[in-house]
N, C-alpha and C. Protein backbone atom coordinates (compact mmCIF):
# COMPACT_ATOMS: atom_id res chain seq x y z
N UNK A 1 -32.55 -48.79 13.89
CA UNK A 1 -33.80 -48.11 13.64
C UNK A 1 -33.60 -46.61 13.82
N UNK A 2 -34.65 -45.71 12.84
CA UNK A 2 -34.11 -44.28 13.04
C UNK A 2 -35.46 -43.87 12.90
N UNK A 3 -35.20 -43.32 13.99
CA UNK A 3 -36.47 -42.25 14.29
C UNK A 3 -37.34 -41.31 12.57
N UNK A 4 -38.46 -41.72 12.48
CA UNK A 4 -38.81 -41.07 10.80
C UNK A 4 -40.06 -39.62 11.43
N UNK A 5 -41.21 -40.58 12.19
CA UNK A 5 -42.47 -39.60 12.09
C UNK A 5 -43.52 -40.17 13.33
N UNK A 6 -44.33 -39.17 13.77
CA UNK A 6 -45.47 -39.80 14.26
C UNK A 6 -46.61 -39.59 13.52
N UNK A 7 -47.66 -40.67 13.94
CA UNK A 7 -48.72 -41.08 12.65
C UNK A 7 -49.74 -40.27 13.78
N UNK A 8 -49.95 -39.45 12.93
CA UNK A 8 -51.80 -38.59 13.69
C UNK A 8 -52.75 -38.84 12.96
N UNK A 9 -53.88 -39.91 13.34
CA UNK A 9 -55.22 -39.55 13.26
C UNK A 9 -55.89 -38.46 12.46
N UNK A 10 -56.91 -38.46 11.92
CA UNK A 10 -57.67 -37.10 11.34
C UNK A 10 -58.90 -37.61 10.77
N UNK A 11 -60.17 -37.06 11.17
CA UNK A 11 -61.05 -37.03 10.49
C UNK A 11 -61.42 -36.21 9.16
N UNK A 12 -60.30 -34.93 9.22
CA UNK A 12 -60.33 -33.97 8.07
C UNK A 12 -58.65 -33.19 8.33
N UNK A 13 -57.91 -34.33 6.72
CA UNK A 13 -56.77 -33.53 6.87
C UNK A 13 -56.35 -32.32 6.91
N UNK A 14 -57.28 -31.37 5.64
CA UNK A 14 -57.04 -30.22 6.03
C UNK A 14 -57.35 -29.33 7.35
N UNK A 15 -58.31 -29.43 7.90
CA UNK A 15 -58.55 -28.89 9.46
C UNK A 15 -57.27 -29.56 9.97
N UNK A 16 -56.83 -30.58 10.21
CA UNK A 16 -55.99 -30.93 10.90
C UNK A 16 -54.43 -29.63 10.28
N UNK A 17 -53.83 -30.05 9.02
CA UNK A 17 -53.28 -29.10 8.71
C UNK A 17 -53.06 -27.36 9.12
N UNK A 18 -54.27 -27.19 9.29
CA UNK A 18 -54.90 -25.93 9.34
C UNK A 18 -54.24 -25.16 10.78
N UNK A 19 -54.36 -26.63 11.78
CA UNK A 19 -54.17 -26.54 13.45
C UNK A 19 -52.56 -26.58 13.59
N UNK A 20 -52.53 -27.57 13.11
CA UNK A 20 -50.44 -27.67 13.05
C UNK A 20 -49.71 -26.41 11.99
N UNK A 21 -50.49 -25.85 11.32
CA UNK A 21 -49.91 -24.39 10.94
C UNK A 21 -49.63 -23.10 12.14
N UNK A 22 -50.64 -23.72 12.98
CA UNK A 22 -49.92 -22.76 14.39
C UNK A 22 -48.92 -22.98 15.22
N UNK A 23 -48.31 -24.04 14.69
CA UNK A 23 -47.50 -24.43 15.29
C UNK A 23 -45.97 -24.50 14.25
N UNK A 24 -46.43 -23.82 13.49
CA UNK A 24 -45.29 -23.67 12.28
C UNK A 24 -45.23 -25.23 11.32
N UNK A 25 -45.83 -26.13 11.24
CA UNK A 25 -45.85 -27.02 10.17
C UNK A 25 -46.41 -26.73 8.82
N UNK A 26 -45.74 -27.39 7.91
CA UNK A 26 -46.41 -26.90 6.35
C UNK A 26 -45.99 -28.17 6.12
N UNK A 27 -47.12 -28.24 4.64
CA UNK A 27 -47.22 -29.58 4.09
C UNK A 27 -46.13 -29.84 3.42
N UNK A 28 -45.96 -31.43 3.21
CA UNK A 28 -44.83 -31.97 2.57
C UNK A 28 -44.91 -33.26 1.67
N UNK A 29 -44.90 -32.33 0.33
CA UNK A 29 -45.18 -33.25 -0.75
C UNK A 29 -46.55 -33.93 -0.97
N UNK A 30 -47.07 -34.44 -1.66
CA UNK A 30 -48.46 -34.77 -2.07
C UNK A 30 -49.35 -35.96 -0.97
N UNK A 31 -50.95 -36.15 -1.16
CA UNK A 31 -51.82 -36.52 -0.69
C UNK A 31 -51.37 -37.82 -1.24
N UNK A 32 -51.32 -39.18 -0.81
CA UNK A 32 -51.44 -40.35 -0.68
C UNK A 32 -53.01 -41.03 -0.57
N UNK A 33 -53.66 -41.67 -1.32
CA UNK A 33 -54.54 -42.52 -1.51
C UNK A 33 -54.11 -43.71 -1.57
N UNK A 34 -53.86 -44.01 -0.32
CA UNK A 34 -53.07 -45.67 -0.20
C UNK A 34 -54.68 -46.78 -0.09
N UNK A 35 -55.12 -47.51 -1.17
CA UNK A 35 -55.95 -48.12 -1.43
C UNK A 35 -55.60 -49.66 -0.59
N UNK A 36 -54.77 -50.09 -0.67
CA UNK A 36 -54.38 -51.27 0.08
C UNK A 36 -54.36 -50.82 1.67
N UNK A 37 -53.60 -49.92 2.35
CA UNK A 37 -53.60 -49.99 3.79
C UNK A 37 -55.13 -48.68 3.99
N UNK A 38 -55.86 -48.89 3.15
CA UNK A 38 -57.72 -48.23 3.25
C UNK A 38 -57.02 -46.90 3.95
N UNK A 39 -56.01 -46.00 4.21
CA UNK A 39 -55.60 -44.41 4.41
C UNK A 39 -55.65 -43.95 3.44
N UNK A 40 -55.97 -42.38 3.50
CA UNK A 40 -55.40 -41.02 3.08
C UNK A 40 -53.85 -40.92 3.95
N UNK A 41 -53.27 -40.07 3.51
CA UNK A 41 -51.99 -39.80 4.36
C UNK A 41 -51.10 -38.52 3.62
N UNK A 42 -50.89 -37.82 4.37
CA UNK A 42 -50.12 -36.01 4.22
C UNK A 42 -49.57 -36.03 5.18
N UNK A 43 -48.02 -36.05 4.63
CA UNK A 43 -47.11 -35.26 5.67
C UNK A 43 -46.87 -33.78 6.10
N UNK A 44 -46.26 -33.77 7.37
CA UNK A 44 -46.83 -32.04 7.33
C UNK A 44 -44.88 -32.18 8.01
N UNK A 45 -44.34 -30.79 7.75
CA UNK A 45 -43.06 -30.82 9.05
C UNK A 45 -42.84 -29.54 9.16
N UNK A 46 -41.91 -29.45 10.62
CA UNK A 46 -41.65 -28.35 11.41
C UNK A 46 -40.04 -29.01 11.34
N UNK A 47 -39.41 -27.94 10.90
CA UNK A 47 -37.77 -28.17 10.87
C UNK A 47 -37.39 -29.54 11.18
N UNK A 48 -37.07 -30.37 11.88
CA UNK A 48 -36.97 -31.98 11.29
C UNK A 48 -38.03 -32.61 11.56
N UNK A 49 -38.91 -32.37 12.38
CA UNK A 49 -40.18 -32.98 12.80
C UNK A 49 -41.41 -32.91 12.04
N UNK A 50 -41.16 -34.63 11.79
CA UNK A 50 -42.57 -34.83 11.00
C UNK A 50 -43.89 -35.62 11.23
N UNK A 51 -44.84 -34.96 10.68
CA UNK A 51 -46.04 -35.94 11.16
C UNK A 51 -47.08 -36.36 10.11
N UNK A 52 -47.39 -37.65 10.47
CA UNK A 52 -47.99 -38.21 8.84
C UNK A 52 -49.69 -37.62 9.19
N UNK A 53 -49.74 -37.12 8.98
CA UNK A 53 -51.46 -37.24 9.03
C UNK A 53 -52.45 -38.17 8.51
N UNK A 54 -53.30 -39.06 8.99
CA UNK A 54 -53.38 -39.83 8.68
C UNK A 54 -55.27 -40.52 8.60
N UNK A 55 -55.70 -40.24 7.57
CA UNK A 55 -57.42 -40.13 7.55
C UNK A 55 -57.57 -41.14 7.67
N UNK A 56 -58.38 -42.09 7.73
CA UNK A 56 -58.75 -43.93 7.45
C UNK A 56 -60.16 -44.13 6.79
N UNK A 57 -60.04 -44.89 5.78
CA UNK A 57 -61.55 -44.98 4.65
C UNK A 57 -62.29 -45.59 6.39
N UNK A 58 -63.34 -45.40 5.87
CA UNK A 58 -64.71 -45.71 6.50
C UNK A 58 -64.75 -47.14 6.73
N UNK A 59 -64.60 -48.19 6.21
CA UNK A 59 -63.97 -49.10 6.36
C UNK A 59 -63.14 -49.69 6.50
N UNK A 60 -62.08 -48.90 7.11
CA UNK A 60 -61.05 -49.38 7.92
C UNK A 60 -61.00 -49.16 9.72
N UNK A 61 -61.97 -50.50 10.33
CA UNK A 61 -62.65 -50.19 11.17
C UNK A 61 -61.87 -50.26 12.25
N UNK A 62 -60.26 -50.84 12.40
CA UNK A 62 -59.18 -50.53 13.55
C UNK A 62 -58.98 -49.32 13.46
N UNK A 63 -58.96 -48.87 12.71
CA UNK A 63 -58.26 -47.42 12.76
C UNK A 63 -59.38 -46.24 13.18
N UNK A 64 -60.44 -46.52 13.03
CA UNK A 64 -61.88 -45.77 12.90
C UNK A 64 -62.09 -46.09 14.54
N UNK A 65 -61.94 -46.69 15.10
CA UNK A 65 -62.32 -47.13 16.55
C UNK A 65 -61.32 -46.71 17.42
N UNK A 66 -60.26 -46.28 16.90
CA UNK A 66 -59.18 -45.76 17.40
C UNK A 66 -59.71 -44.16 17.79
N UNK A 67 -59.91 -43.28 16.80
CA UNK A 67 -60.79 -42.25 16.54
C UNK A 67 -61.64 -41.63 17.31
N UNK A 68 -63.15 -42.77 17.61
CA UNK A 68 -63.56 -42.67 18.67
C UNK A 68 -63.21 -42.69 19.61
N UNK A 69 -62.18 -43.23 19.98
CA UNK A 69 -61.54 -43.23 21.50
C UNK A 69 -60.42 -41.77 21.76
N UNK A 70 -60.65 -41.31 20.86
CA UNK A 70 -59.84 -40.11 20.85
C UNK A 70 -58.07 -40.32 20.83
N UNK A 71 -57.71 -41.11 20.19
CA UNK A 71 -56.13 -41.79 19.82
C UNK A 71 -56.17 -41.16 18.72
N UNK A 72 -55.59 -39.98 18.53
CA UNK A 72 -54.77 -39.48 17.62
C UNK A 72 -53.20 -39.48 17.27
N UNK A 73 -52.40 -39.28 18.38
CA UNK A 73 -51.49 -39.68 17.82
C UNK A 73 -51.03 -41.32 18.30
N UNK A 74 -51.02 -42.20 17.49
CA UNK A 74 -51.36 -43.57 17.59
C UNK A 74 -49.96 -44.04 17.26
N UNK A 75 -49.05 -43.65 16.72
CA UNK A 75 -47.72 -44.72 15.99
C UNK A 75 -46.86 -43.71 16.06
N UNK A 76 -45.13 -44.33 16.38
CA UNK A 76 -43.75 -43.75 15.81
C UNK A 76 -43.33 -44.82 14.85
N UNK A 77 -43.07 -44.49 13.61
CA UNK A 77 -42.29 -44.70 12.73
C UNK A 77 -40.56 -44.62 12.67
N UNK A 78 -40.20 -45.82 12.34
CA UNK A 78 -38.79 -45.75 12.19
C UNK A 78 -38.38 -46.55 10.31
N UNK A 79 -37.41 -46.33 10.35
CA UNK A 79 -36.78 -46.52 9.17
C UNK A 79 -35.92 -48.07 9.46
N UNK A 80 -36.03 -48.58 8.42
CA UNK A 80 -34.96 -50.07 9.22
C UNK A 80 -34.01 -50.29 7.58
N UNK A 81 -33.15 -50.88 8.00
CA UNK A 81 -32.42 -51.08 6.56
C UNK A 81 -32.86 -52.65 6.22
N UNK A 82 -33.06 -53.65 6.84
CA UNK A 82 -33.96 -54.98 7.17
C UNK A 82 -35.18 -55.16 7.72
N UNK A 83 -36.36 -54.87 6.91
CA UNK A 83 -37.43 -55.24 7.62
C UNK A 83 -37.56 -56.72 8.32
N UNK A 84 -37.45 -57.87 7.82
CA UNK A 84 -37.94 -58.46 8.49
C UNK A 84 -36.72 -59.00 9.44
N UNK A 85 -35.62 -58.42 9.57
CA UNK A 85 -34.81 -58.92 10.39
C UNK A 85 -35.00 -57.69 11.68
N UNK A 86 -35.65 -56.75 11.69
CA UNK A 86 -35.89 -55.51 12.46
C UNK A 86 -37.91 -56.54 13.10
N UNK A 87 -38.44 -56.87 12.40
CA UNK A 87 -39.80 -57.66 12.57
C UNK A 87 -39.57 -58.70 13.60
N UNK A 88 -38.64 -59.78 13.04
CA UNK A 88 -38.19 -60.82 14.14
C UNK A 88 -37.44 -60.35 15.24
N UNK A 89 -36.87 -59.02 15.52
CA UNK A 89 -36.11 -58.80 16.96
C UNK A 89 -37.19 -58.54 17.32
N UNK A 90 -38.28 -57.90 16.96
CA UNK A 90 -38.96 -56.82 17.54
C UNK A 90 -40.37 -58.02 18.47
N UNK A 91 -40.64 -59.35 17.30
CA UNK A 91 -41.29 -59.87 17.86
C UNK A 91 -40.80 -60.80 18.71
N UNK A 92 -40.14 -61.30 18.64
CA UNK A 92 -39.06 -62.21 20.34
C UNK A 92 -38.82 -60.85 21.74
N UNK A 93 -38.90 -59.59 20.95
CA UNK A 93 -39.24 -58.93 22.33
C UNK A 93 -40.78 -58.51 22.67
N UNK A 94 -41.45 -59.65 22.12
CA UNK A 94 -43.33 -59.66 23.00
C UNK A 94 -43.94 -58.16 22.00
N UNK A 95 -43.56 -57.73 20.80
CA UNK A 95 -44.37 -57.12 19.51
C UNK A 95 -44.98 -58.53 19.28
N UNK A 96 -46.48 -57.38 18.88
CA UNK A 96 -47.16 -58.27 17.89
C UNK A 96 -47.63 -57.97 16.36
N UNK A 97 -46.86 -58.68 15.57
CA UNK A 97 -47.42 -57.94 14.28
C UNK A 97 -48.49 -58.02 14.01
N UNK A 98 -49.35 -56.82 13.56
CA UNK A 98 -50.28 -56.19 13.18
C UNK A 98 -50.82 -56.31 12.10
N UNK A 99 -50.15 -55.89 11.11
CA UNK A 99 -50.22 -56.18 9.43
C UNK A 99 -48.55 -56.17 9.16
N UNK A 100 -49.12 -57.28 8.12
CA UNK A 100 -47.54 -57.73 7.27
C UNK A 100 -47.02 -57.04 6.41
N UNK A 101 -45.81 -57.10 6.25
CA UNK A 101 -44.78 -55.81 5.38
C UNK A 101 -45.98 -55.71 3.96
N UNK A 102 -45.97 -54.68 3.58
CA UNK A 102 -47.30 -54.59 2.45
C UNK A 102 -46.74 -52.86 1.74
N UNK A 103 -46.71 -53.05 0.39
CA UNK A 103 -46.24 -52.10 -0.06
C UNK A 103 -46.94 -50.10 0.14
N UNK A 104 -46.18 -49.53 0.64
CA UNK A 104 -46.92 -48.39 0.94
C UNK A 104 -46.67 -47.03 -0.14
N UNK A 105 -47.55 -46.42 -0.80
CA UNK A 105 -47.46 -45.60 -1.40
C UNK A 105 -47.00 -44.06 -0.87
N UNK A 106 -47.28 -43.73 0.27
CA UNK A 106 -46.60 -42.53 1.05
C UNK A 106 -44.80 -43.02 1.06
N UNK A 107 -44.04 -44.25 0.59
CA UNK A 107 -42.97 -44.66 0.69
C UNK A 107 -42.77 -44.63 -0.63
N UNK A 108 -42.80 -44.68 -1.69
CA UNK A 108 -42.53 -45.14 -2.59
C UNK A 108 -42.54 -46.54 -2.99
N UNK A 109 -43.89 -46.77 -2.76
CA UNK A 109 -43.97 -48.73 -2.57
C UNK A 109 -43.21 -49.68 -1.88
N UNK A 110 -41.89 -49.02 -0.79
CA UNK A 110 -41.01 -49.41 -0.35
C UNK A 110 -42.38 -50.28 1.24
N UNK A 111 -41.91 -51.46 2.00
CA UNK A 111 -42.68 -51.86 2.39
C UNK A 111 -42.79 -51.48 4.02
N UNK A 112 -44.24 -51.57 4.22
CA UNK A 112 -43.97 -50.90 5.53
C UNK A 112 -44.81 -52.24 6.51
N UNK A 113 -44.33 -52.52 7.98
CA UNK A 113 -45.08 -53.60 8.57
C UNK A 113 -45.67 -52.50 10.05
N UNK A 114 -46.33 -52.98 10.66
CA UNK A 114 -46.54 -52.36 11.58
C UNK A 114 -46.99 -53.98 12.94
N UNK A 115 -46.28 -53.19 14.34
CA UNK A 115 -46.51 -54.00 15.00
C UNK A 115 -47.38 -53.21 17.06
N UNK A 116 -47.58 -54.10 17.41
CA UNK A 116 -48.13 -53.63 18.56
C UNK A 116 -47.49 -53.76 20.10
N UNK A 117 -47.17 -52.80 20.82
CA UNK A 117 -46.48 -52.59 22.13
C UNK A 117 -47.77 -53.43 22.76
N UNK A 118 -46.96 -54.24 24.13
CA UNK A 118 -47.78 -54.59 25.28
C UNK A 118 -48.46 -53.79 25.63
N UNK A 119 -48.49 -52.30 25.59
CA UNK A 119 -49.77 -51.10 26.28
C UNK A 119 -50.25 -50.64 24.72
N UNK A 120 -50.34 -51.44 24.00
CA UNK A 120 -51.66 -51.37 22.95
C UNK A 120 -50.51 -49.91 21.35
N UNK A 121 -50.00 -49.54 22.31
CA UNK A 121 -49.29 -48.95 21.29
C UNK A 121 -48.62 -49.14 20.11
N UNK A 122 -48.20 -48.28 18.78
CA UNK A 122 -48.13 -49.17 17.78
C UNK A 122 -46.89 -48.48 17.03
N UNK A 123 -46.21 -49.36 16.55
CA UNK A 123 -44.71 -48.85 15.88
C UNK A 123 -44.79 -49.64 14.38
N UNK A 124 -44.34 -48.26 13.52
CA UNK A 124 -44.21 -48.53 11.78
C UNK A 124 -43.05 -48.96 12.05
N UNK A 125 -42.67 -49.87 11.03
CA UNK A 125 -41.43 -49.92 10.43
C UNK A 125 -41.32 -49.40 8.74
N UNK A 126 -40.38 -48.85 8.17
CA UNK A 126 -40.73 -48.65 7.13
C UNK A 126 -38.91 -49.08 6.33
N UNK A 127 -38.97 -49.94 5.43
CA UNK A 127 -37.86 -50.35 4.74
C UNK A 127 -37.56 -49.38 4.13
N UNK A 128 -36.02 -49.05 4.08
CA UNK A 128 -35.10 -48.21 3.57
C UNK A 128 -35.07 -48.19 1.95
């Protein structure tokens, strides 16, 4: 697994953008309307460090409740060359998958699963 991005929260990507420009980030590559996982999503980076920004439709009510609780930055992303052989280690070590590998448009339809740490925390996987 290789370290890719952390997933931030946003009620308004550009304000969000706006804030991580003080910190030297600029955007990277186009706005994502991922209709299946109900996100917006803009990457932003600072010399290797990247962060997905990450809006959630109105009806996407895990992610929206997250929000309220003030969980912005919510996920690390890694890269796997085997998703579901990276899925099954991950769940025999007490992950719980979340949503199933499902094609993601911020990837190039390449598939992404996401699963959940014992302290509620949450890790992408995203196929190579």
């Amino acid at each position: 697994m290789k370290f890719h991005h952390v997933g931030y929260l946003t009620n308004n990507i550009n304000k969000s953008i706006k804030e991580f420009t003080k910190i030297n980030y600029k955007k990277k590559g186009n706005l994502y309307d991922d209709k299946k996982l109900l996100v917006k999503v803009q990457f932003i980076i600072n010399s290797n460090n990247i962060i997905e920004l990450v809006k959630p439709y109105k009806k996407n009510y895990n992610l929206q409740e997250f929000i309220k609780k003030d969980f912005f930055a919510y996920h690390f992303a890694y890269k796997v060359k085997n998703l579901n052989k990276a899925i099954k280690k991950l769940t025999i070590n007490n992950f719980k998958l979340i949503v199933n590998p499902v094609p993601a448009k911020a990837f190039n339809n390449k598939n992404v699963a996401f699963l959940k740490m014992k302290n509620n925390f949450i890790i992408e996987l995203v196929e190579e």
